[in-house]
Protein backbone atom coordinates (compact mmCIF):
# COMPACT_ATOMS: atom_id res chain seq x y z
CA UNK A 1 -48.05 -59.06 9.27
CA UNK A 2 -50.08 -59.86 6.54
CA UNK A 3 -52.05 -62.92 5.85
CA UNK A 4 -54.77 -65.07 3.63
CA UNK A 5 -54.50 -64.42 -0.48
CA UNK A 6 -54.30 -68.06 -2.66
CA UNK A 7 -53.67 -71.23 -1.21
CA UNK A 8 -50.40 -71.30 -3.32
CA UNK A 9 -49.06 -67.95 -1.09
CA UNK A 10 -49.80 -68.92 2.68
CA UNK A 11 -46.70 -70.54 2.89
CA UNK A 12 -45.10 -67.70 1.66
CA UNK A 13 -46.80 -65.36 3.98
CA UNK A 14 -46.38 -67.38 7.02
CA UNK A 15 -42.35 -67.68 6.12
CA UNK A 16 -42.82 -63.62 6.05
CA UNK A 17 -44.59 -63.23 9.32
CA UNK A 18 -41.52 -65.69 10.87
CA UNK A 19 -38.57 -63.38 9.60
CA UNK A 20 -40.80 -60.44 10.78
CA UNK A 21 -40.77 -61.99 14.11
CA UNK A 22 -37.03 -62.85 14.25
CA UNK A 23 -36.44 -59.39 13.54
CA UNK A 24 -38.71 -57.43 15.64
CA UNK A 25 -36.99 -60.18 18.34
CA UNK A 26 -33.32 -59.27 17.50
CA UNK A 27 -33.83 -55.47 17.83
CA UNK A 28 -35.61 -56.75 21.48
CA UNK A 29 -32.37 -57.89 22.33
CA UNK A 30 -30.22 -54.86 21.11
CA UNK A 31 -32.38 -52.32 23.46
CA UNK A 32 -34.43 -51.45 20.19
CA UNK A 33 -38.48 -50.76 19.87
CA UNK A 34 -39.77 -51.89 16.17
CA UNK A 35 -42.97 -51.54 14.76
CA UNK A 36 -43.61 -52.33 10.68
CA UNK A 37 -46.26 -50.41 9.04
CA UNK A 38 -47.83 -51.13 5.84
CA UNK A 39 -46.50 -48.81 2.49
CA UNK A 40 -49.08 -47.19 1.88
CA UNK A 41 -48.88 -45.51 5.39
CA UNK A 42 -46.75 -43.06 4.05
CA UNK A 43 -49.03 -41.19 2.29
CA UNK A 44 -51.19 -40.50 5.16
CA UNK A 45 -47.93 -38.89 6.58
CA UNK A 46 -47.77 -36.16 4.08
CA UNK A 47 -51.34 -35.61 4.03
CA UNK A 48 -50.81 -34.99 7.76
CA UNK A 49 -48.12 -32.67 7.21
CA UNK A 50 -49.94 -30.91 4.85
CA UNK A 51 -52.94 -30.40 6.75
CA UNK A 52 -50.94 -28.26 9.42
CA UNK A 53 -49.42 -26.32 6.85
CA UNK A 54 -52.86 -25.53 5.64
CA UNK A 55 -54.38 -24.70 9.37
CA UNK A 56 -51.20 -22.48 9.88
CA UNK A 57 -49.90 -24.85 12.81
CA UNK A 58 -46.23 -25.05 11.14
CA UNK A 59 -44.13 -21.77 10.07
CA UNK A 60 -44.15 -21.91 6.16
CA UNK A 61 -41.13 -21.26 5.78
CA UNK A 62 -39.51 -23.80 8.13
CA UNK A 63 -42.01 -26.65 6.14
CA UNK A 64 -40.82 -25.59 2.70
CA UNK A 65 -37.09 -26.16 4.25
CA UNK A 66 -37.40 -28.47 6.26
CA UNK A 67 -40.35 -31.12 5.41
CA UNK A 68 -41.22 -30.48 1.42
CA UNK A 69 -38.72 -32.89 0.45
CA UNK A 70 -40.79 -35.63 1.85
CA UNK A 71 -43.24 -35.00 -1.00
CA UNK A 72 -41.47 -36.23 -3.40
CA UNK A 73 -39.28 -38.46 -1.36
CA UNK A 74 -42.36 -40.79 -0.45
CA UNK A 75 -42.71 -41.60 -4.22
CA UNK A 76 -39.32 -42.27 -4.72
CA UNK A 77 -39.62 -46.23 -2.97
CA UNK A 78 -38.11 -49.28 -4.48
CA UNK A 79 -40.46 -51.69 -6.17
CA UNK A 80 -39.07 -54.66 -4.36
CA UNK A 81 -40.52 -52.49 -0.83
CA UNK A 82 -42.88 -54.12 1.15
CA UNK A 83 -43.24 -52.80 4.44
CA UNK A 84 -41.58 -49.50 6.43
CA UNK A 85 -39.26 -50.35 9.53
CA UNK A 86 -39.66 -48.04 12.32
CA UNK A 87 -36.88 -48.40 15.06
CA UNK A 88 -36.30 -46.35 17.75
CA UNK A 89 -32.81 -47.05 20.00
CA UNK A 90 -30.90 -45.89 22.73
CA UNK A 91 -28.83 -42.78 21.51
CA UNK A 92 -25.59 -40.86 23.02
CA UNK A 93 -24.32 -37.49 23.84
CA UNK A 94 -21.06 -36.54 22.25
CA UNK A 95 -18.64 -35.04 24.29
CA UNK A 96 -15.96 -32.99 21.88
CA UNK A 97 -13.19 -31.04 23.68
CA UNK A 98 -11.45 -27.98 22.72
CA UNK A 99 -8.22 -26.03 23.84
CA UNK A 100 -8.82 -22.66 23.87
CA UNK A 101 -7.91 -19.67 26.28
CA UNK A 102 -5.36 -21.65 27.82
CA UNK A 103 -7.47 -24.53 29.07
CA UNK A 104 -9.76 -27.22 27.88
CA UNK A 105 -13.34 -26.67 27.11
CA UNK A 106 -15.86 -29.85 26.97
CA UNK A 107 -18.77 -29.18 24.58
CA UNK A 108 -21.70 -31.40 24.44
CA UNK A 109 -23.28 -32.74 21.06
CA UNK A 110 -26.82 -33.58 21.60
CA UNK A 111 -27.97 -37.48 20.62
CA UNK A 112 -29.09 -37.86 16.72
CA UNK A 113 -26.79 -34.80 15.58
CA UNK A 114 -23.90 -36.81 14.53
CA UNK A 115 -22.60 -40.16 13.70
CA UNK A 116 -25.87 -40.81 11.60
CA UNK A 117 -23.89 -43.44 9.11
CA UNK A 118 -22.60 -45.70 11.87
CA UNK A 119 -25.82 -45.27 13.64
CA UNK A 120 -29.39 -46.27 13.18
CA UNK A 121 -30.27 -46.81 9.84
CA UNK A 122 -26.66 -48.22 8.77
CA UNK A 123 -27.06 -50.69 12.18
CA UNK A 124 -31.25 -51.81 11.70
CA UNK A 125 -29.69 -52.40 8.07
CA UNK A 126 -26.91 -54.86 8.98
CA UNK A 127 -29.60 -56.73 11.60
CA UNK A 128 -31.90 -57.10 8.64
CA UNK A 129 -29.06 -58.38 6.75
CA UNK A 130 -28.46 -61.06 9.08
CA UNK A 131 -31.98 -62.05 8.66
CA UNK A 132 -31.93 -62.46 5.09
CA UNK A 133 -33.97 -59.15 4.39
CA UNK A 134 -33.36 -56.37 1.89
CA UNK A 135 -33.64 -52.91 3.40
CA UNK A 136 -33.01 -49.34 2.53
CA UNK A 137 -33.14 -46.03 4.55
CA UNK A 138 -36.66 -44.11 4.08
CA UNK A 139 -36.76 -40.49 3.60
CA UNK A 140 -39.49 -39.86 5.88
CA UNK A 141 -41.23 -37.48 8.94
CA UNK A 142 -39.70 -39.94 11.29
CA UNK A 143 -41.01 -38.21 14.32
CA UNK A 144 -44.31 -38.12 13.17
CA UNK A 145 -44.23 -42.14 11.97
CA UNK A 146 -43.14 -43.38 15.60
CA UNK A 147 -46.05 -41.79 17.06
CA UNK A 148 -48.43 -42.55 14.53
CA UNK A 149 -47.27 -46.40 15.27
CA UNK A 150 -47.65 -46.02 18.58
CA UNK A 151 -43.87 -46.54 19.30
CA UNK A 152 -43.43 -43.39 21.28
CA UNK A 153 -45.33 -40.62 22.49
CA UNK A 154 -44.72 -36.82 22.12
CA UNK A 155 -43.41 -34.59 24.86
CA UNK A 156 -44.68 -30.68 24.57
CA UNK A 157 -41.62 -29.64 23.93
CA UNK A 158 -42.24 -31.38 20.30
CA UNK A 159 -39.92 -34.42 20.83
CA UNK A 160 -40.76 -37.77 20.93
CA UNK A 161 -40.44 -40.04 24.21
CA UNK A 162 -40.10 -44.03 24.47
CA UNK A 163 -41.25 -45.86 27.44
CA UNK A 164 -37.31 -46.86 28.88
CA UNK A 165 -35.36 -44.33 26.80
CA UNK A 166 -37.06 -40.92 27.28
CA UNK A 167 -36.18 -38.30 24.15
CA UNK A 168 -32.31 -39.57 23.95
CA UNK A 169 -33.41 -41.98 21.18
CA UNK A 170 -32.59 -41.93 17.46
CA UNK A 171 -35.71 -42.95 15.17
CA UNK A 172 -34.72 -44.66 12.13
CA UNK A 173 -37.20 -45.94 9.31
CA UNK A 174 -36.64 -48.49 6.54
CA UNK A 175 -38.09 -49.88 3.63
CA UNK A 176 -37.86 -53.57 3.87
CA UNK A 177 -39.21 -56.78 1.70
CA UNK A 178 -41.27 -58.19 4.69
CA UNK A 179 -44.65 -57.75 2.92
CA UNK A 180 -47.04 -55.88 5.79
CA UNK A 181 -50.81 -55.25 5.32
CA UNK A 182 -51.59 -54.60 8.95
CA UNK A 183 -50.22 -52.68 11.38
CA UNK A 184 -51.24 -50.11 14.37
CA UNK A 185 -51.92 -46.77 13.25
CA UNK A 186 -53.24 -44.15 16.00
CA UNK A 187 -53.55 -40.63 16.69
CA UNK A 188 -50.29 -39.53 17.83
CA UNK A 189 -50.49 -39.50 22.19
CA UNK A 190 -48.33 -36.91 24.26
CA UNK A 191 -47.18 -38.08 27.95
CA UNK A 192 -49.59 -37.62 30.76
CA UNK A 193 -46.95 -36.32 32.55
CA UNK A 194 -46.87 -33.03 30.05
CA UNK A 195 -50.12 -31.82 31.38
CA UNK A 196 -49.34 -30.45 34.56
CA UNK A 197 -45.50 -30.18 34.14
CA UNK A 198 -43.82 -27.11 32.02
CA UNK A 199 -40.73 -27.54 32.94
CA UNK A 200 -39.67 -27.63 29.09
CA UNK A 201 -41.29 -24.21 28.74
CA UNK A 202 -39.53 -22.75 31.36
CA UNK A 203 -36.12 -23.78 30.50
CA UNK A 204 -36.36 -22.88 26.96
CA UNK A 205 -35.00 -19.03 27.22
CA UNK A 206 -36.18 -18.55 23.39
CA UNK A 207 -39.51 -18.92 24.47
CA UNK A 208 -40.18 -21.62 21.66
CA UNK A 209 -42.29 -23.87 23.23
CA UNK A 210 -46.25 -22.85 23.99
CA UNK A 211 -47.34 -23.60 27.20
CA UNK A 212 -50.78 -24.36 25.77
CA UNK A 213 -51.10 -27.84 23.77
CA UNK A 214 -48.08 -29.24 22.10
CA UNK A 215 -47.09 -26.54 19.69
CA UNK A 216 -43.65 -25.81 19.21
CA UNK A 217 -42.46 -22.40 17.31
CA UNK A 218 -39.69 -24.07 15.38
CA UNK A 219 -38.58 -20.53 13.97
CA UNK A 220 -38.03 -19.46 17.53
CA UNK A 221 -35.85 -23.04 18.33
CA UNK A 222 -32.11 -22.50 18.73
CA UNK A 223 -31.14 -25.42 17.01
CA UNK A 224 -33.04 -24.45 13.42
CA UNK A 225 -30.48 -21.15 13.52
CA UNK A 226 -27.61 -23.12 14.00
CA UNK A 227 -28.15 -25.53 11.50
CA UNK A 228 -28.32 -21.86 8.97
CA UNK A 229 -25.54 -21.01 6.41
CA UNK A 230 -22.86 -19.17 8.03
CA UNK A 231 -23.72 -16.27 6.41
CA UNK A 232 -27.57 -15.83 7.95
CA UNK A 233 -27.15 -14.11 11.30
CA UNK A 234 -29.35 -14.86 14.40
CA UNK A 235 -32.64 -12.79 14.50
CA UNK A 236 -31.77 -9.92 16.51
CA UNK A 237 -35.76 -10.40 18.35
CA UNK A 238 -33.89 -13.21 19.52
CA UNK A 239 -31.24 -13.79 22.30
CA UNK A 240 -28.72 -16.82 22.12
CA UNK A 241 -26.49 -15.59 24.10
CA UNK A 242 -27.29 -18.54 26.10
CA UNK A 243 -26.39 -21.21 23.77
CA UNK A 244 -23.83 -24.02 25.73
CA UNK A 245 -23.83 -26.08 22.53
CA UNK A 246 -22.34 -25.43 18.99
CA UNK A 247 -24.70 -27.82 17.55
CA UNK A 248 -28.13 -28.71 18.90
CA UNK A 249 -29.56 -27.89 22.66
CA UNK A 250 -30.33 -29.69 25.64
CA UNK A 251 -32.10 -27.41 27.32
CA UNK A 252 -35.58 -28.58 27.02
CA UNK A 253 -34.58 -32.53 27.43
CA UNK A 254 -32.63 -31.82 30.09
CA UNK A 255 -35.35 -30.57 32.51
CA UNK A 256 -37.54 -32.97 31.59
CA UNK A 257 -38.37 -35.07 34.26
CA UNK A 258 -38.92 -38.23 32.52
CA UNK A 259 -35.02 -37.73 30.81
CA UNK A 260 -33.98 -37.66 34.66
CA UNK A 261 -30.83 -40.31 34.97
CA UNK A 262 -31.11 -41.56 31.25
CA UNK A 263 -28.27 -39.47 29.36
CA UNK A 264 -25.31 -41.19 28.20
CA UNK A 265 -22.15 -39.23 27.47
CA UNK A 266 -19.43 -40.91 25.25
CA UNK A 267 -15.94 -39.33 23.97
CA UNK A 268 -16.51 -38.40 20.48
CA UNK A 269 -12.55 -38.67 19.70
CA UNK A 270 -9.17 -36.64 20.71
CA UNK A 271 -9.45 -32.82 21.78
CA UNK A 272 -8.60 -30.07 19.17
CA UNK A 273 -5.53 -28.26 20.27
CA UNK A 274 -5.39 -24.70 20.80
CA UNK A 275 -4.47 -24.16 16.71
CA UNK A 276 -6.64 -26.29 15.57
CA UNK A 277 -9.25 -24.44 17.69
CA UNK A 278 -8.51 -20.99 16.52
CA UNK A 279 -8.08 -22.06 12.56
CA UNK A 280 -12.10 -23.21 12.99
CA UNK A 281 -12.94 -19.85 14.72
CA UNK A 282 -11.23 -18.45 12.07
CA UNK A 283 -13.45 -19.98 9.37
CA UNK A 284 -10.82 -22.24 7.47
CA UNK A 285 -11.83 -24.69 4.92
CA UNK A 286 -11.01 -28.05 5.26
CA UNK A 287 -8.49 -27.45 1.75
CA UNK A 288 -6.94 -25.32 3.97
CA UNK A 289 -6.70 -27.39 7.14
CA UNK A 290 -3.66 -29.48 8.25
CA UNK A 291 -5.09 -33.65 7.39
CA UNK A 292 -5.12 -34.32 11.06
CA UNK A 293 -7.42 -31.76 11.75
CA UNK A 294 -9.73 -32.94 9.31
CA UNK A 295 -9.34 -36.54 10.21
CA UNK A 296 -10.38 -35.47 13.73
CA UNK A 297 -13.31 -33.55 11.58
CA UNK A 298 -14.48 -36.87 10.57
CA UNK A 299 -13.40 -38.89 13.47
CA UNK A 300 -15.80 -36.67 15.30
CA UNK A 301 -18.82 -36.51 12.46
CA UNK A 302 -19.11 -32.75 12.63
CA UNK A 303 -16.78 -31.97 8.90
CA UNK A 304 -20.43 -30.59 7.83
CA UNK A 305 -21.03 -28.53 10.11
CA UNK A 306 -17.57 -27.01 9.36
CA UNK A 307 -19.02 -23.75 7.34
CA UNK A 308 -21.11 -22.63 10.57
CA UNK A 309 -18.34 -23.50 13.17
CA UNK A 310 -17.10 -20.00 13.45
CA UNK A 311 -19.98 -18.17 14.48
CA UNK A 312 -21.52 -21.41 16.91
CA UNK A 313 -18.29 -22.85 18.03
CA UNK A 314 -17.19 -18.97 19.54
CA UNK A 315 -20.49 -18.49 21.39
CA UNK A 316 -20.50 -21.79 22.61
CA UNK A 317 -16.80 -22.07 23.76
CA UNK A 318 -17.22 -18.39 25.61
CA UNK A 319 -20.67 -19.41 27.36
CA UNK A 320 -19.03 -22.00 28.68
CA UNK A 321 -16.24 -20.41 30.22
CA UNK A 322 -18.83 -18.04 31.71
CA UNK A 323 -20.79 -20.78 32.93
CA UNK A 324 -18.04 -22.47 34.52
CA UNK A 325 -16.51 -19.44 36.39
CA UNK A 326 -19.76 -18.43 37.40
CA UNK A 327 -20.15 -21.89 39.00
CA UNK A 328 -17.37 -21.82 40.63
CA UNK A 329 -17.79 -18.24 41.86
């Protein structure tokens, strides 16, 4: 952390640099990798961002949907704010289970997609709090931060790895108090490994990721469709047939060698029954949903992704009975 100024402040500083310590030690002992980075920092992020818009390296309109609010976002900052947070921890699959077609069907919810205000930025909050130290949640390009501070390094397939935890990590940033005027700042490094591997671009059957450098065609990526209104259909120049999850895709992580043996799968909450199932195919609202189906909604974090349930949920659910009986063909 920071340090020197007037002989009046080094006591200050050096109290600073302590609680720094005690917290980059706590989130040691919770699994967690922490870096701080100076304020300022953040502006070098959008400048980043821009400069690939500019050199045509990120589809236009995916940045004006997906990363313009960070413009505005990064001076939006509390005045009390004296350092960003960067945290990256261990993060779950979801497993969510559905009755439909006479039997039970077990869908997979890819880490980071739900439980987002029990996890990561609501939990490095409460450790700071224990501390002492103010914090907020940051609206920022958190994959591009991490690597920037050197806490993980990108995979080609876009997503970021940490030593430990491969990609099934959840990067969370905060604003804190804990003054910072130092802090490492690098050019983002992709794993060795990616250089003479490609098993991400093989198992990506939408052809999104490049097998040259580390681009990755975001307008081509499952997961940007899904996360559409329900009333923008799929690009007919591309197939999802394939899709096994109603939300996200594993496809890529999972034949990554260096995710080998690291997923976690936990039970998101209490299967939807076979009504239940069909009034979400159907398209209900959640005004027009018995309250235990939308307490299981919430139970399981995926109420907002209500509106695009029918047309992911269906292809989802009827890949996977295909899968299955082909499997066991």
């Amino acid at each position: 952390m920071g340090r020197g100024g007037p002989a009046n402040l080094v006591g200050v500083v050096m109290d600073a640099d302590r609680v720094a310590l005690g917290v980059l030690k706590a989130a040691k002992r919770c699994r967690w990798a922490a870096r701080f980075v100076p304020m300022e920092r953040r502006f070098d992020l959008w400048r980043e961002l821009e400069n690939h818009r500019q050199r045509e390296e990120l589809d236009e309109t995916f940045f004006e949907e997906r990363l313009r609010i960070f413009q505005s976002a990064m001076c939006e900052t509390p005045g009390w704010a004296g350092s960003i947070l960067v945290v990256a921890m261990p993060d779950p699959a979801f497993r969510i289970r559905f009755e439909w077609h006479d039997r039970e069907v077990a869908l997979t919810v890819p880490p980071t997609f739900i439980h987002a205000n029990t996890r990561g930025e609501s939990q490095a909050i409460d450790l700071l709090a224990g501390h002492g130290v103010r914090a907020e949640t940051a609206v920022l390009p958190k994959k591009l931060l991490a690597a920037r501070c050197g806490l993980t390094k990108y995979g080609r397939n876009g997503i970021t790895y940490r030593e430990g935890l491969g990609s099934y990590h959840r990067i969370c940033c905060l604003y804190t108090e804990i003054p910072c005027d130092q802090g490492v700042w690098k050019t983002p490094e992709a794993l060795d490994s990616c250089a003479s591997c490609g098993a991400c671009v093989q198992a990506c059957p939408a052809g999104a990721i490049e097998s040259e450098g580390f681009r990755v065609r975001a307008e081509r990526c499952l997961t940007y469709w899904q996360e559409k209104p329900a009333g923008i259909p799929y690009p007919e120049e591309l197939d999802f047939s394939w899709q096994e999850q109603f939300i996200g895709c594993l496809r890529c992580q999972a034949a990554c060698p260096q995710n080998r043996g690291r997923l976690t799968t936990e039970e998101a909450g209490p299967p939807f029954s076979a009504e239940e199932t069909a009034r979400l195919l159907r398209g209900a609202g959640a005004e027009e949903l018995p309250e235990e189906t939308v307490g299981k909604l919430k139970q399981h974090d995926i109420l907002e992704y209500l509106d695009v349930l029918p047309r992911n949920l269906e292809a989802s659910l009827r890949n996977a009975h295909r899968f299955r009986a082909q499997g066991n063909a």
